[in-house]
PDB file of N, CA and C in Angstrom:
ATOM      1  N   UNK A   1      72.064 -65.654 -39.969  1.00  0.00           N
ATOM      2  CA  UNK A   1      72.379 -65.163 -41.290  1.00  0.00           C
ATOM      3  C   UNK A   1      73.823 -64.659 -41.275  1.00  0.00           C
ATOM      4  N   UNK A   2      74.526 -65.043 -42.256  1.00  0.00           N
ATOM      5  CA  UNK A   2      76.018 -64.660 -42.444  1.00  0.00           C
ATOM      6  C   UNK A   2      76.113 -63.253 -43.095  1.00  0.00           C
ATOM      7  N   UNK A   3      76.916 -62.503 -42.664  1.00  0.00           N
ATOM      8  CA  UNK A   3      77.214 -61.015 -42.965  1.00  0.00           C
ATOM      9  C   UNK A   3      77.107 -60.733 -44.322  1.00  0.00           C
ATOM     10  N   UNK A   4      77.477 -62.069 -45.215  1.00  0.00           N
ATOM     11  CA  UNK A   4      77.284 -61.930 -46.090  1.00  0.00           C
ATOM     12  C   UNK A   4      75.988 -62.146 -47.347  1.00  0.00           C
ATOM     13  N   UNK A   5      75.259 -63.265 -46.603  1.00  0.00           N
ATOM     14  CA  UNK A   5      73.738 -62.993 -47.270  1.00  0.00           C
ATOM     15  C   UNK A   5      73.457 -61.997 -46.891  1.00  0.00           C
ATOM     16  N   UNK A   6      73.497 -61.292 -45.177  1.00  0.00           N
ATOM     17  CA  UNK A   6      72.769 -60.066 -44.775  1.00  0.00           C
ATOM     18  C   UNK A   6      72.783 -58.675 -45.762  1.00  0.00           C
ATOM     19  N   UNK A   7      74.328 -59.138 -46.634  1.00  0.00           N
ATOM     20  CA  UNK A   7      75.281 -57.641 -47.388  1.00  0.00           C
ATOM     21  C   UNK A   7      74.072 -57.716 -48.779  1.00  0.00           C
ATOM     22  N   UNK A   8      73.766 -58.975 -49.107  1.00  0.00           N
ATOM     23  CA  UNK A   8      73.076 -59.303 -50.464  1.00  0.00           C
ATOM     24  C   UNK A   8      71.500 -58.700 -50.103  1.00  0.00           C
ATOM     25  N   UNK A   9      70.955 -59.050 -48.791  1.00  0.00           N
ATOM     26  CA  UNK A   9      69.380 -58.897 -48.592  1.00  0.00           C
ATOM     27  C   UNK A   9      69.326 -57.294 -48.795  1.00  0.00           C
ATOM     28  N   UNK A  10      70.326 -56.519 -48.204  1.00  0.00           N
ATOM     29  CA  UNK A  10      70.615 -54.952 -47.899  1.00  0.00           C
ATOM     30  C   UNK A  10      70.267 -54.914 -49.546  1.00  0.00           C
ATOM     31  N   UNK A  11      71.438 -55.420 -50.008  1.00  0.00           N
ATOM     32  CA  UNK A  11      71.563 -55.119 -51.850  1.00  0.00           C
ATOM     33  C   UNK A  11      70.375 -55.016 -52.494  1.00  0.00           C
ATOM     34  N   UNK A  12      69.717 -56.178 -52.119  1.00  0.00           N
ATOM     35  CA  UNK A  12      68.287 -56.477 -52.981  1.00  0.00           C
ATOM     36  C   UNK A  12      67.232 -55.299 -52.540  1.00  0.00           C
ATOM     37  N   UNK A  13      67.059 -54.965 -50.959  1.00  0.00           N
ATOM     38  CA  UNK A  13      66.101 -54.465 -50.870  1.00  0.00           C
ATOM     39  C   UNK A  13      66.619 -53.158 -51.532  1.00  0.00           C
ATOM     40  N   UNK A  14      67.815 -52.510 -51.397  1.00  0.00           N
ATOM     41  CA  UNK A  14      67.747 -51.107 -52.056  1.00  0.00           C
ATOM     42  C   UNK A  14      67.676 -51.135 -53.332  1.00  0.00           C
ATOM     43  N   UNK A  15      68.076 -52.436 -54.191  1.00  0.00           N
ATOM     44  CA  UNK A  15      67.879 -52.543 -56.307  1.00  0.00           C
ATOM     45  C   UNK A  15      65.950 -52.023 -56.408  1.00  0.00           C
ATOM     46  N   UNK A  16      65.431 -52.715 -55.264  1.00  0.00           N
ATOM     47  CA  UNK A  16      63.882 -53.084 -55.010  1.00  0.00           C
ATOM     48  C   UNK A  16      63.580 -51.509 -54.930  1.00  0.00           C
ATOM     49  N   UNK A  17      63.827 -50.792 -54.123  1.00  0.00           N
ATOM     50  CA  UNK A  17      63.502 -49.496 -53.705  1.00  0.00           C
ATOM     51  C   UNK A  17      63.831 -48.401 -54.820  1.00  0.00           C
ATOM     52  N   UNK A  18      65.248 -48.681 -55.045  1.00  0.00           N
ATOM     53  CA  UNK A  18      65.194 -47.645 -56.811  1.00  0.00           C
ATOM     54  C   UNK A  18      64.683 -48.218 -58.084  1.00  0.00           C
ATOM     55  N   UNK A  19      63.804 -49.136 -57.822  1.00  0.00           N
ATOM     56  CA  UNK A  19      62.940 -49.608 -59.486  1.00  0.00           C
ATOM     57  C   UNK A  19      61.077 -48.910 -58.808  1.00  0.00           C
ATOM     58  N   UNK A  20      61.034 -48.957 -57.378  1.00  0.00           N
ATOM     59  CA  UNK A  20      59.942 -48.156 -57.252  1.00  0.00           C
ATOM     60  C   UNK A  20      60.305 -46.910 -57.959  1.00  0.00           C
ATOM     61  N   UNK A  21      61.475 -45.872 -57.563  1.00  0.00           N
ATOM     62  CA  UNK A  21      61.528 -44.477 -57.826  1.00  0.00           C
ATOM     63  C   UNK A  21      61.405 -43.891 -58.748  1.00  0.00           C
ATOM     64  N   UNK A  22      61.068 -44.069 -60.064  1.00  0.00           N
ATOM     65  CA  UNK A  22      60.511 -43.438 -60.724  1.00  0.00           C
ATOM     66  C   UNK A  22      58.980 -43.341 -61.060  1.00  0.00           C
ATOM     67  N   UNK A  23      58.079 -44.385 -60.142  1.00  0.00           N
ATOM     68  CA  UNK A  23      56.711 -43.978 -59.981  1.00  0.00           C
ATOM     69  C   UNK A  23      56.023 -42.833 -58.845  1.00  0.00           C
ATOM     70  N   UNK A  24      57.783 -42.565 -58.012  1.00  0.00           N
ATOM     71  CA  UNK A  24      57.803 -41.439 -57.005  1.00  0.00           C
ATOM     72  C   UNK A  24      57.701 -40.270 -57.543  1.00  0.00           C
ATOM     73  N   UNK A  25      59.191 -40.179 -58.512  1.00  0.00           N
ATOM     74  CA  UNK A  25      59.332 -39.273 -58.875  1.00  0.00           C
ATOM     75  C   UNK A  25      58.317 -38.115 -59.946  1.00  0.00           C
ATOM     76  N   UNK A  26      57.936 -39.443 -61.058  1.00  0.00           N
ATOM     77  CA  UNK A  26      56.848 -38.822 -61.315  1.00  0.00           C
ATOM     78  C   UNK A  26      55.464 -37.826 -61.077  1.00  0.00           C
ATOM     79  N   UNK A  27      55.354 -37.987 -59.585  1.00  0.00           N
ATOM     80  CA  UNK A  27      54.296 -37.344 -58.723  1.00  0.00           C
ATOM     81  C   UNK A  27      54.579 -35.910 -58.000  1.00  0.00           C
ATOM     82  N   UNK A  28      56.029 -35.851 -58.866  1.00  0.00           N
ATOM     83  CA  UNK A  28      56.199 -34.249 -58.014  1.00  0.00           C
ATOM     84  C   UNK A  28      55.871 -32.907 -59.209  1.00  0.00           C
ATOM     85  N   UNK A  29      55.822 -32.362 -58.234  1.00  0.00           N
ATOM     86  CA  UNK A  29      55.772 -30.524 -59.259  1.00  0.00           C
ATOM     87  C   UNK A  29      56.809 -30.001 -59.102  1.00  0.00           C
ATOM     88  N   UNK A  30      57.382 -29.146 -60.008  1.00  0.00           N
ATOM     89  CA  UNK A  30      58.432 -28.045 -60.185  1.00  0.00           C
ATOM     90  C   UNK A  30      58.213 -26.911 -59.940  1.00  0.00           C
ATOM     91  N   UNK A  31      56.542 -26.767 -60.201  1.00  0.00           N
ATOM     92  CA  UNK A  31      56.391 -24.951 -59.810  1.00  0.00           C
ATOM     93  C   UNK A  31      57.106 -24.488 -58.886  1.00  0.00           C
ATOM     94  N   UNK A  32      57.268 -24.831 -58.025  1.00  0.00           N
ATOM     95  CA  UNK A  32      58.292 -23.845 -56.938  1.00  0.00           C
ATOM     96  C   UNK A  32      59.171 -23.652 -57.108  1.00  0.00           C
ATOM     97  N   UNK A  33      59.894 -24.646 -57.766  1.00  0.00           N
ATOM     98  CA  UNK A  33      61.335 -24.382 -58.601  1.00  0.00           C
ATOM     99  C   UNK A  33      61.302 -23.486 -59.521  1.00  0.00           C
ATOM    100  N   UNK A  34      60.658 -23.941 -60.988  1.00  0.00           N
ATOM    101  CA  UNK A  34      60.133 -23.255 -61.616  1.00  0.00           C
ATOM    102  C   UNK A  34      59.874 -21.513 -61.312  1.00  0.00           C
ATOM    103  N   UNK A  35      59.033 -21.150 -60.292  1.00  0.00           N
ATOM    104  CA  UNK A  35      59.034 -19.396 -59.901  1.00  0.00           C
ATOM    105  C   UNK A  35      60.025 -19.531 -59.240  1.00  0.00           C
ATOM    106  N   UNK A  36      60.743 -19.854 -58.959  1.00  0.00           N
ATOM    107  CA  UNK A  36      61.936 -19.523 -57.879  1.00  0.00           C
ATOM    108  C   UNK A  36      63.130 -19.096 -59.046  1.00  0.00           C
ATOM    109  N   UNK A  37      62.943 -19.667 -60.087  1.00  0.00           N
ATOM    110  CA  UNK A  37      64.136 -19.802 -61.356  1.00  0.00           C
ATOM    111  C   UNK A  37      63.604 -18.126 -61.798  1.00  0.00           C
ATOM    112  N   UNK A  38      62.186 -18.431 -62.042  1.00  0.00           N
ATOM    113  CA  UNK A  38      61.856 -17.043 -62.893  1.00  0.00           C
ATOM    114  C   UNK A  38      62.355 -15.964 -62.858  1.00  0.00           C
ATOM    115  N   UNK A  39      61.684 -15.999 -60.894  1.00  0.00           N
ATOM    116  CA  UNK A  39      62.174 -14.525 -60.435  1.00  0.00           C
ATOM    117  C   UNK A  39      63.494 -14.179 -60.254  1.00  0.00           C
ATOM    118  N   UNK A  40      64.444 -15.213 -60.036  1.00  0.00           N
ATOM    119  CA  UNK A  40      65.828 -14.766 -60.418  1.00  0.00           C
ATOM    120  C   UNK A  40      66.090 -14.480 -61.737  1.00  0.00           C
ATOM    121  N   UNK A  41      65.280 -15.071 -62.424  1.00  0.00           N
ATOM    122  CA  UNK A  41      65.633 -14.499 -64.278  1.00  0.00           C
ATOM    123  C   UNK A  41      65.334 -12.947 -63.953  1.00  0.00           C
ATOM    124  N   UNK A  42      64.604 -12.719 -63.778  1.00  0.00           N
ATOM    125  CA  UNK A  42      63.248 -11.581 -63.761  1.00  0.00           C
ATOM    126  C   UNK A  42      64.731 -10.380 -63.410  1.00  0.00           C
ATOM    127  N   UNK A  43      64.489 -10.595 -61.912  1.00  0.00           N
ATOM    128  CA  UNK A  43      65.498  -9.921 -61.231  1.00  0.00           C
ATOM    129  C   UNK A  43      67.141  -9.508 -62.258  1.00  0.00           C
ATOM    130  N   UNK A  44      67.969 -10.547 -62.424  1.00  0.00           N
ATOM    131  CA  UNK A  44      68.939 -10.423 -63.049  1.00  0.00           C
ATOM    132  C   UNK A  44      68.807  -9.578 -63.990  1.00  0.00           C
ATOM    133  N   UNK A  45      67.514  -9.371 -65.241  1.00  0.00           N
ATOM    134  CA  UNK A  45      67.648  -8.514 -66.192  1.00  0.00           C
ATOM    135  C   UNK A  45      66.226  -7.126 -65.869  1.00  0.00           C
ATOM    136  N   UNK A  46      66.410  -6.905 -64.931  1.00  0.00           N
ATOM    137  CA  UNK A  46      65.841  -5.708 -64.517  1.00  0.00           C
ATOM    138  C   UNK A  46      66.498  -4.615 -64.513  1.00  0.00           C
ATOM    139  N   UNK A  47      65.737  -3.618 -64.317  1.00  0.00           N
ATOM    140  CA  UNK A  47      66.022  -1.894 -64.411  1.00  0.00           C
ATOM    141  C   UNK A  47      67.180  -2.258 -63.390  1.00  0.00           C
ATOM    142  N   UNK A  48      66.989  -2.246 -62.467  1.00  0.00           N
ATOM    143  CA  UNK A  48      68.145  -2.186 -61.316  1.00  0.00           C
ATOM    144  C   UNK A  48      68.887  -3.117 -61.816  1.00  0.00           C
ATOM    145  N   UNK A  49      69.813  -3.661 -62.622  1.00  0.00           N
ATOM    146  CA  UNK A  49      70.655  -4.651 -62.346  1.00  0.00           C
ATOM    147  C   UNK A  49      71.224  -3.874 -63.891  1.00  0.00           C
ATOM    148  N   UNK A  50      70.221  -2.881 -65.175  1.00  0.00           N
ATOM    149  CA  UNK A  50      70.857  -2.204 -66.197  1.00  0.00           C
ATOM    150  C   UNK A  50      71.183  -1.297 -65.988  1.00  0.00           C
ATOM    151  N   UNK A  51      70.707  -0.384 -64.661  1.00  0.00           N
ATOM    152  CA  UNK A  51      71.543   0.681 -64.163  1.00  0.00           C
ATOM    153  C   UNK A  51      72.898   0.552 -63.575  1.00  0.00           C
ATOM    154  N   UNK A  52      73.016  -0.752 -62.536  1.00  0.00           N
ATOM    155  CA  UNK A  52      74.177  -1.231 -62.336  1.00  0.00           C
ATOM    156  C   UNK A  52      75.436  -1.558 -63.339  1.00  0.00           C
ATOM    157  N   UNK A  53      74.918  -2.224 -64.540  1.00  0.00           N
ATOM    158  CA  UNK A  53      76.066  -2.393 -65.012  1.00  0.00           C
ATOM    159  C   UNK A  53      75.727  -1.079 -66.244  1.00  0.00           C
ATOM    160  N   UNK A  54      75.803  -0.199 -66.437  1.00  0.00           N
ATOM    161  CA  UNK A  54      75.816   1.125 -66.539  1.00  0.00           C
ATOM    162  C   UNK A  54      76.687   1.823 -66.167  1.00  0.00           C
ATOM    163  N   UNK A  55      76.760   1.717 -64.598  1.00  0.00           N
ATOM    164  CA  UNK A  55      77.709   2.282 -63.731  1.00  0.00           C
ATOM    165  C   UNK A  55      78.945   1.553 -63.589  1.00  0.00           C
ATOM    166  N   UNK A  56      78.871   0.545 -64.221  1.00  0.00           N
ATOM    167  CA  UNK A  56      79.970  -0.686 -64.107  1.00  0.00           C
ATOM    168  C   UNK A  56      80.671  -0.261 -65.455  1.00  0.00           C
ATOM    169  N   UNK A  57      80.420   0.054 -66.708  1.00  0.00           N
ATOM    170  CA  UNK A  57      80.316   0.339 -67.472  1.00  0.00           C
ATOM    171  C   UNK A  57      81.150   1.407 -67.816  1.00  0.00           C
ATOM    172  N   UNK A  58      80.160   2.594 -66.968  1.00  0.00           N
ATOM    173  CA  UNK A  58      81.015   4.032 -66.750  1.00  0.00           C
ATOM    174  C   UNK A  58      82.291   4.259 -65.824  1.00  0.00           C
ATOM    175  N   UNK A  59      82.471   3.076 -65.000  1.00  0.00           N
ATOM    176  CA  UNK A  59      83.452   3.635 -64.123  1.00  0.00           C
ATOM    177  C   UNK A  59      85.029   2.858 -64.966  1.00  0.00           C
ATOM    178  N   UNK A  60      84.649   1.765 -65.625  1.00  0.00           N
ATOM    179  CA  UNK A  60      85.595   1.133 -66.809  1.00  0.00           C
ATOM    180  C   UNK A  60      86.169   2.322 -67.760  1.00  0.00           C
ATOM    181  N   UNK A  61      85.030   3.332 -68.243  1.00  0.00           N
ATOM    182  CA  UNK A  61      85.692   4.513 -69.036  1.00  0.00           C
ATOM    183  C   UNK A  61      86.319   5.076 -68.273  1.00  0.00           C
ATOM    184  N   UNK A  62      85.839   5.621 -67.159  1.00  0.00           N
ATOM    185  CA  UNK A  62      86.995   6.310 -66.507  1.00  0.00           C
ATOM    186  C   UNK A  62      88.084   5.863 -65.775  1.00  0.00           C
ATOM    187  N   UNK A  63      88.425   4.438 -65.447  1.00  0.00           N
ATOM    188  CA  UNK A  63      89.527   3.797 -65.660  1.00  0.00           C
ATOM    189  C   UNK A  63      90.398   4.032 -66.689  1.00  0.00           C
ATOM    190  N   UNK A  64      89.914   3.360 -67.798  1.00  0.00           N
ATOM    191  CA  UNK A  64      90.780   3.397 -69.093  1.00  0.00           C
ATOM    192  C   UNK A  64      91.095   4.949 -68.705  1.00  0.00           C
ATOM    193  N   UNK A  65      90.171   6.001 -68.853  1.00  0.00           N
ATOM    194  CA  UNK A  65      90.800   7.260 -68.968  1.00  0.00           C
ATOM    195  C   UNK A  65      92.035   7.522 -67.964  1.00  0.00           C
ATOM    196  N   UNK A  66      92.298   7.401 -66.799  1.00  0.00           N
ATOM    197  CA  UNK A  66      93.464   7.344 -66.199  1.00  0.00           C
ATOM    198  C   UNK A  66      94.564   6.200 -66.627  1.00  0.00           C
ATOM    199  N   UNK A  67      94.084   5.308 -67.392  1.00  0.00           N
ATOM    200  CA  UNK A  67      95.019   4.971 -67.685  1.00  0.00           C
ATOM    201  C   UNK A  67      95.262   3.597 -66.422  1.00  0.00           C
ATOM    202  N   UNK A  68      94.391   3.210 -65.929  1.00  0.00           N
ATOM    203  CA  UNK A  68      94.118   2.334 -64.545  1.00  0.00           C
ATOM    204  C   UNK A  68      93.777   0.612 -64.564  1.00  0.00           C
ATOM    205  N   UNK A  69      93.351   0.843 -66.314  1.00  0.00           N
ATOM    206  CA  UNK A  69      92.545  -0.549 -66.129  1.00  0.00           C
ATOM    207  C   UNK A  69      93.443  -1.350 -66.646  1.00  0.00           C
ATOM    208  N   UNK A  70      92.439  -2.660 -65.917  1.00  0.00           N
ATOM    209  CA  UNK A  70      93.271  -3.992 -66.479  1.00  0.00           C
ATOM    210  C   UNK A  70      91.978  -4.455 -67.317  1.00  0.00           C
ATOM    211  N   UNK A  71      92.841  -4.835 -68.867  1.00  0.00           N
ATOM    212  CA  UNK A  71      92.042  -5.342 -69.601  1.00  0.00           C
ATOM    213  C   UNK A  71      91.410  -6.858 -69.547  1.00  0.00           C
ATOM    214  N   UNK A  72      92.048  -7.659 -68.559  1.00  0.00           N
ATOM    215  CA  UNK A  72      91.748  -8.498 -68.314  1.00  0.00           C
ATOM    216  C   UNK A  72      90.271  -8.726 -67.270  1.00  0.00           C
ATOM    217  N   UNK A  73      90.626  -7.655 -66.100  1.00  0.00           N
ATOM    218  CA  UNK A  73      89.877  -7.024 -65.606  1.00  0.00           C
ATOM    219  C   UNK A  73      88.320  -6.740 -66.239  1.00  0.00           C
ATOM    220  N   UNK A  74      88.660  -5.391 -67.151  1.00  0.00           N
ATOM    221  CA  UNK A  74      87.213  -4.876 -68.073  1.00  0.00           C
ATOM    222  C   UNK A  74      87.068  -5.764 -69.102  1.00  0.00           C
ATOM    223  N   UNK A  75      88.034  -7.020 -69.867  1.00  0.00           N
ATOM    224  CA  UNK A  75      86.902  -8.300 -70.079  1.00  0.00           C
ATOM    225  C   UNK A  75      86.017  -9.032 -69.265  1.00  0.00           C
ATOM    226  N   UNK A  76      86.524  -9.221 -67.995  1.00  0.00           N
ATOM    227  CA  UNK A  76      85.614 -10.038 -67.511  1.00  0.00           C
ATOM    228  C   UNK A  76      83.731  -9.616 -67.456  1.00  0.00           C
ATOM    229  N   UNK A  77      84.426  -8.758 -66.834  1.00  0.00           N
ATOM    230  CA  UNK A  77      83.199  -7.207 -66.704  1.00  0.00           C
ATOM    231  C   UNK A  77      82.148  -7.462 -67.804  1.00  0.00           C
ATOM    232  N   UNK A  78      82.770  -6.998 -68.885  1.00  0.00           N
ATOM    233  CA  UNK A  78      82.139  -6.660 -70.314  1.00  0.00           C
ATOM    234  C   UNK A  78      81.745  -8.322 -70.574  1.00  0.00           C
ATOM    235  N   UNK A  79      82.226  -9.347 -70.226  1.00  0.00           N
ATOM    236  CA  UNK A  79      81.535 -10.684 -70.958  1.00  0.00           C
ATOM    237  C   UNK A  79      80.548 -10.626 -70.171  1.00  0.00           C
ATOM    238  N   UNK A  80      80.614 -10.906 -68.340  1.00  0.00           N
ATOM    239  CA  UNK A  80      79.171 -10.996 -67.781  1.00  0.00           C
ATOM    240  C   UNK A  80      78.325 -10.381 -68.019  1.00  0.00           C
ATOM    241  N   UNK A  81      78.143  -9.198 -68.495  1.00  0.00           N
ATOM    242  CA  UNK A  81      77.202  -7.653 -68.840  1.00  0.00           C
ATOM    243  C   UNK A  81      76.455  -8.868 -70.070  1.00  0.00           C
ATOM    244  N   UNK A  82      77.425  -8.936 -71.176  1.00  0.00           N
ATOM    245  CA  UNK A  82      76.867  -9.852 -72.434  1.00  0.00           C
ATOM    246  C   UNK A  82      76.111 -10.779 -71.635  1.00  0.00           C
ATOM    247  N   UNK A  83      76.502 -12.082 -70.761  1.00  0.00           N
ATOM    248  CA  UNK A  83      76.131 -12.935 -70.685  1.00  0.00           C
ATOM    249  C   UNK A  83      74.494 -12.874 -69.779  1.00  0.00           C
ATOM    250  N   UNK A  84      74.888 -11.929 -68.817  1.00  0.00           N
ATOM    251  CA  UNK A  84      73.503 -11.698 -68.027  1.00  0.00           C
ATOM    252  C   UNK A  84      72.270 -11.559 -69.577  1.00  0.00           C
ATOM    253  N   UNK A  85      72.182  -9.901 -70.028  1.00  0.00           N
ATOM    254  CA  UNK A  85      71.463  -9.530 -70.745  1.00  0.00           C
ATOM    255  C   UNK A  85      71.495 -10.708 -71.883  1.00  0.00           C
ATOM    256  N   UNK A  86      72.331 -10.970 -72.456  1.00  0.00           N
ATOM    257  CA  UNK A  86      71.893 -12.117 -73.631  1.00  0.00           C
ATOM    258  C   UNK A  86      71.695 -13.286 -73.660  1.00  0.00           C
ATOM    259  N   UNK A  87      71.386 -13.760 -72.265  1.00  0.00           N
ATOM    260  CA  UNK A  87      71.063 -15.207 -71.754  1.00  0.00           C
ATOM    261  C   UNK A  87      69.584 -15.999 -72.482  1.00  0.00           C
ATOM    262  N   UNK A  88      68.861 -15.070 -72.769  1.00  0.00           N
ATOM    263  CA  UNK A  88      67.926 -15.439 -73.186  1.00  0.00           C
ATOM    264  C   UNK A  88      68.011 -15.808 -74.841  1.00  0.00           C
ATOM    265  N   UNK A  89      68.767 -14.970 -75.803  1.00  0.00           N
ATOM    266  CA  UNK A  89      69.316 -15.413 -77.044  1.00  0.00           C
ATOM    267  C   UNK A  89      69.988 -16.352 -76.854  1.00  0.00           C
ATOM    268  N   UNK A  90      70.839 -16.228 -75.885  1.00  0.00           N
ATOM    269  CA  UNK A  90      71.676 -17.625 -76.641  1.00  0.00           C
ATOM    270  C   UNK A  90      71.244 -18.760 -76.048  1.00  0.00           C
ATOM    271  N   UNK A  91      70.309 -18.835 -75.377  1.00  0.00           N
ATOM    272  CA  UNK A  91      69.627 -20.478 -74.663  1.00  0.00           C
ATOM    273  C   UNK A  91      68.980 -20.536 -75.953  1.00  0.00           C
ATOM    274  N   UNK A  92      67.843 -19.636 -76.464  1.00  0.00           N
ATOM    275  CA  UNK A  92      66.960 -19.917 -77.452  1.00  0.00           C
ATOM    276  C   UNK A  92      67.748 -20.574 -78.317  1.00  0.00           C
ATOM    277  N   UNK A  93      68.970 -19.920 -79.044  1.00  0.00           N
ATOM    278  CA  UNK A  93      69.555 -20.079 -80.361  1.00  0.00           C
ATOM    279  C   UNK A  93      69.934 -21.493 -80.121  1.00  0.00           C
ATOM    280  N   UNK A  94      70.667 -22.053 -79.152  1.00  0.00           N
ATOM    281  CA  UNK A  94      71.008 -23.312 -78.724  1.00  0.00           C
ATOM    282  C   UNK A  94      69.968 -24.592 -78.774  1.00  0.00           C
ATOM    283  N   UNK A  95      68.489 -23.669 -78.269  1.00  0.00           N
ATOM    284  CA  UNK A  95      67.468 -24.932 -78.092  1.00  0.00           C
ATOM    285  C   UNK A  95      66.921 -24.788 -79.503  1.00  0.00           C
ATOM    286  N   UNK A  96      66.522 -24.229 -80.629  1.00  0.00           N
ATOM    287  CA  UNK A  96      66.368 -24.034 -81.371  1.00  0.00           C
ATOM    288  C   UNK A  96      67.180 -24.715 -82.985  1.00  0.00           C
ATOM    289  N   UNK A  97      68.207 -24.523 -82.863  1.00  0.00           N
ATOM    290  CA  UNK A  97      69.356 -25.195 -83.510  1.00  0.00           C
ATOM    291  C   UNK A  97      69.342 -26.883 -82.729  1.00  0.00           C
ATOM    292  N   UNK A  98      69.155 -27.600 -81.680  1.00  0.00           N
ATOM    293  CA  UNK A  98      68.906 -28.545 -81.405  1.00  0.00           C
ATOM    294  C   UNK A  98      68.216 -29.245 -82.106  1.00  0.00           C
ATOM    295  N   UNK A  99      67.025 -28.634 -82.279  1.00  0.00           N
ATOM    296  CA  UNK A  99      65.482 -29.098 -82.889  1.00  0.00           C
ATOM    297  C   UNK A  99      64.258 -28.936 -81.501  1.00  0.00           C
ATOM    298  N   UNK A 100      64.777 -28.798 -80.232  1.00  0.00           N
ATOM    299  CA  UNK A 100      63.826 -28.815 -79.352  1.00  0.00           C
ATOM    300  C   UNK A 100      63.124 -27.358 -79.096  1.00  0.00           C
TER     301      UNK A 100
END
């Protein structure tokens, strides 16, 4: 066999092998993914993570009060605070306004 039918048989058998894969794929579960996603949701907007940025929060006032901060700085701050806690509005509003 010439290197080059051999390059074509290679070709065929792998076209062959990804037209099986989606009767593979079909057969799996996500749950583990799925709780693995949760509990990082879970976690991220917990007591401990609103006391944190609390303190993240408070130590920004007393920046500004010396006169210390960078506003570039206490934006960043202040968008992630938004983005953690309001992650859940704005996915909804997004999937919602979709139609899904």
């Amino acid at each position: 066999m010439t290197p080059r039918k051999a390059s074509y048989t290679k070709m065929f058998g792998l076209l062959l092998a990804l037209a099986w894969m989606p009767v593979v794929v079909y057969a799996q579960d996500i749950a583990p993914i799925s709780g693995t996603l949760t509990a990082i949701q879970s976690f991220l907007q917990s007591t401990a993570i609103r006391t944190l940025a609390a303190i993240a929060v408070i130590a920004l006032g007393i920046l500004a009060m010396m006169g210390r901060m960078r506003w570039a700085w206490a934006g960043s701050i202040i968008g992630g605070i938004v983005l953690i806690f309001g992650a859940n509005a704005i996915v909804s509003f997004f999937t919602t306004s979709a139609g899904s």
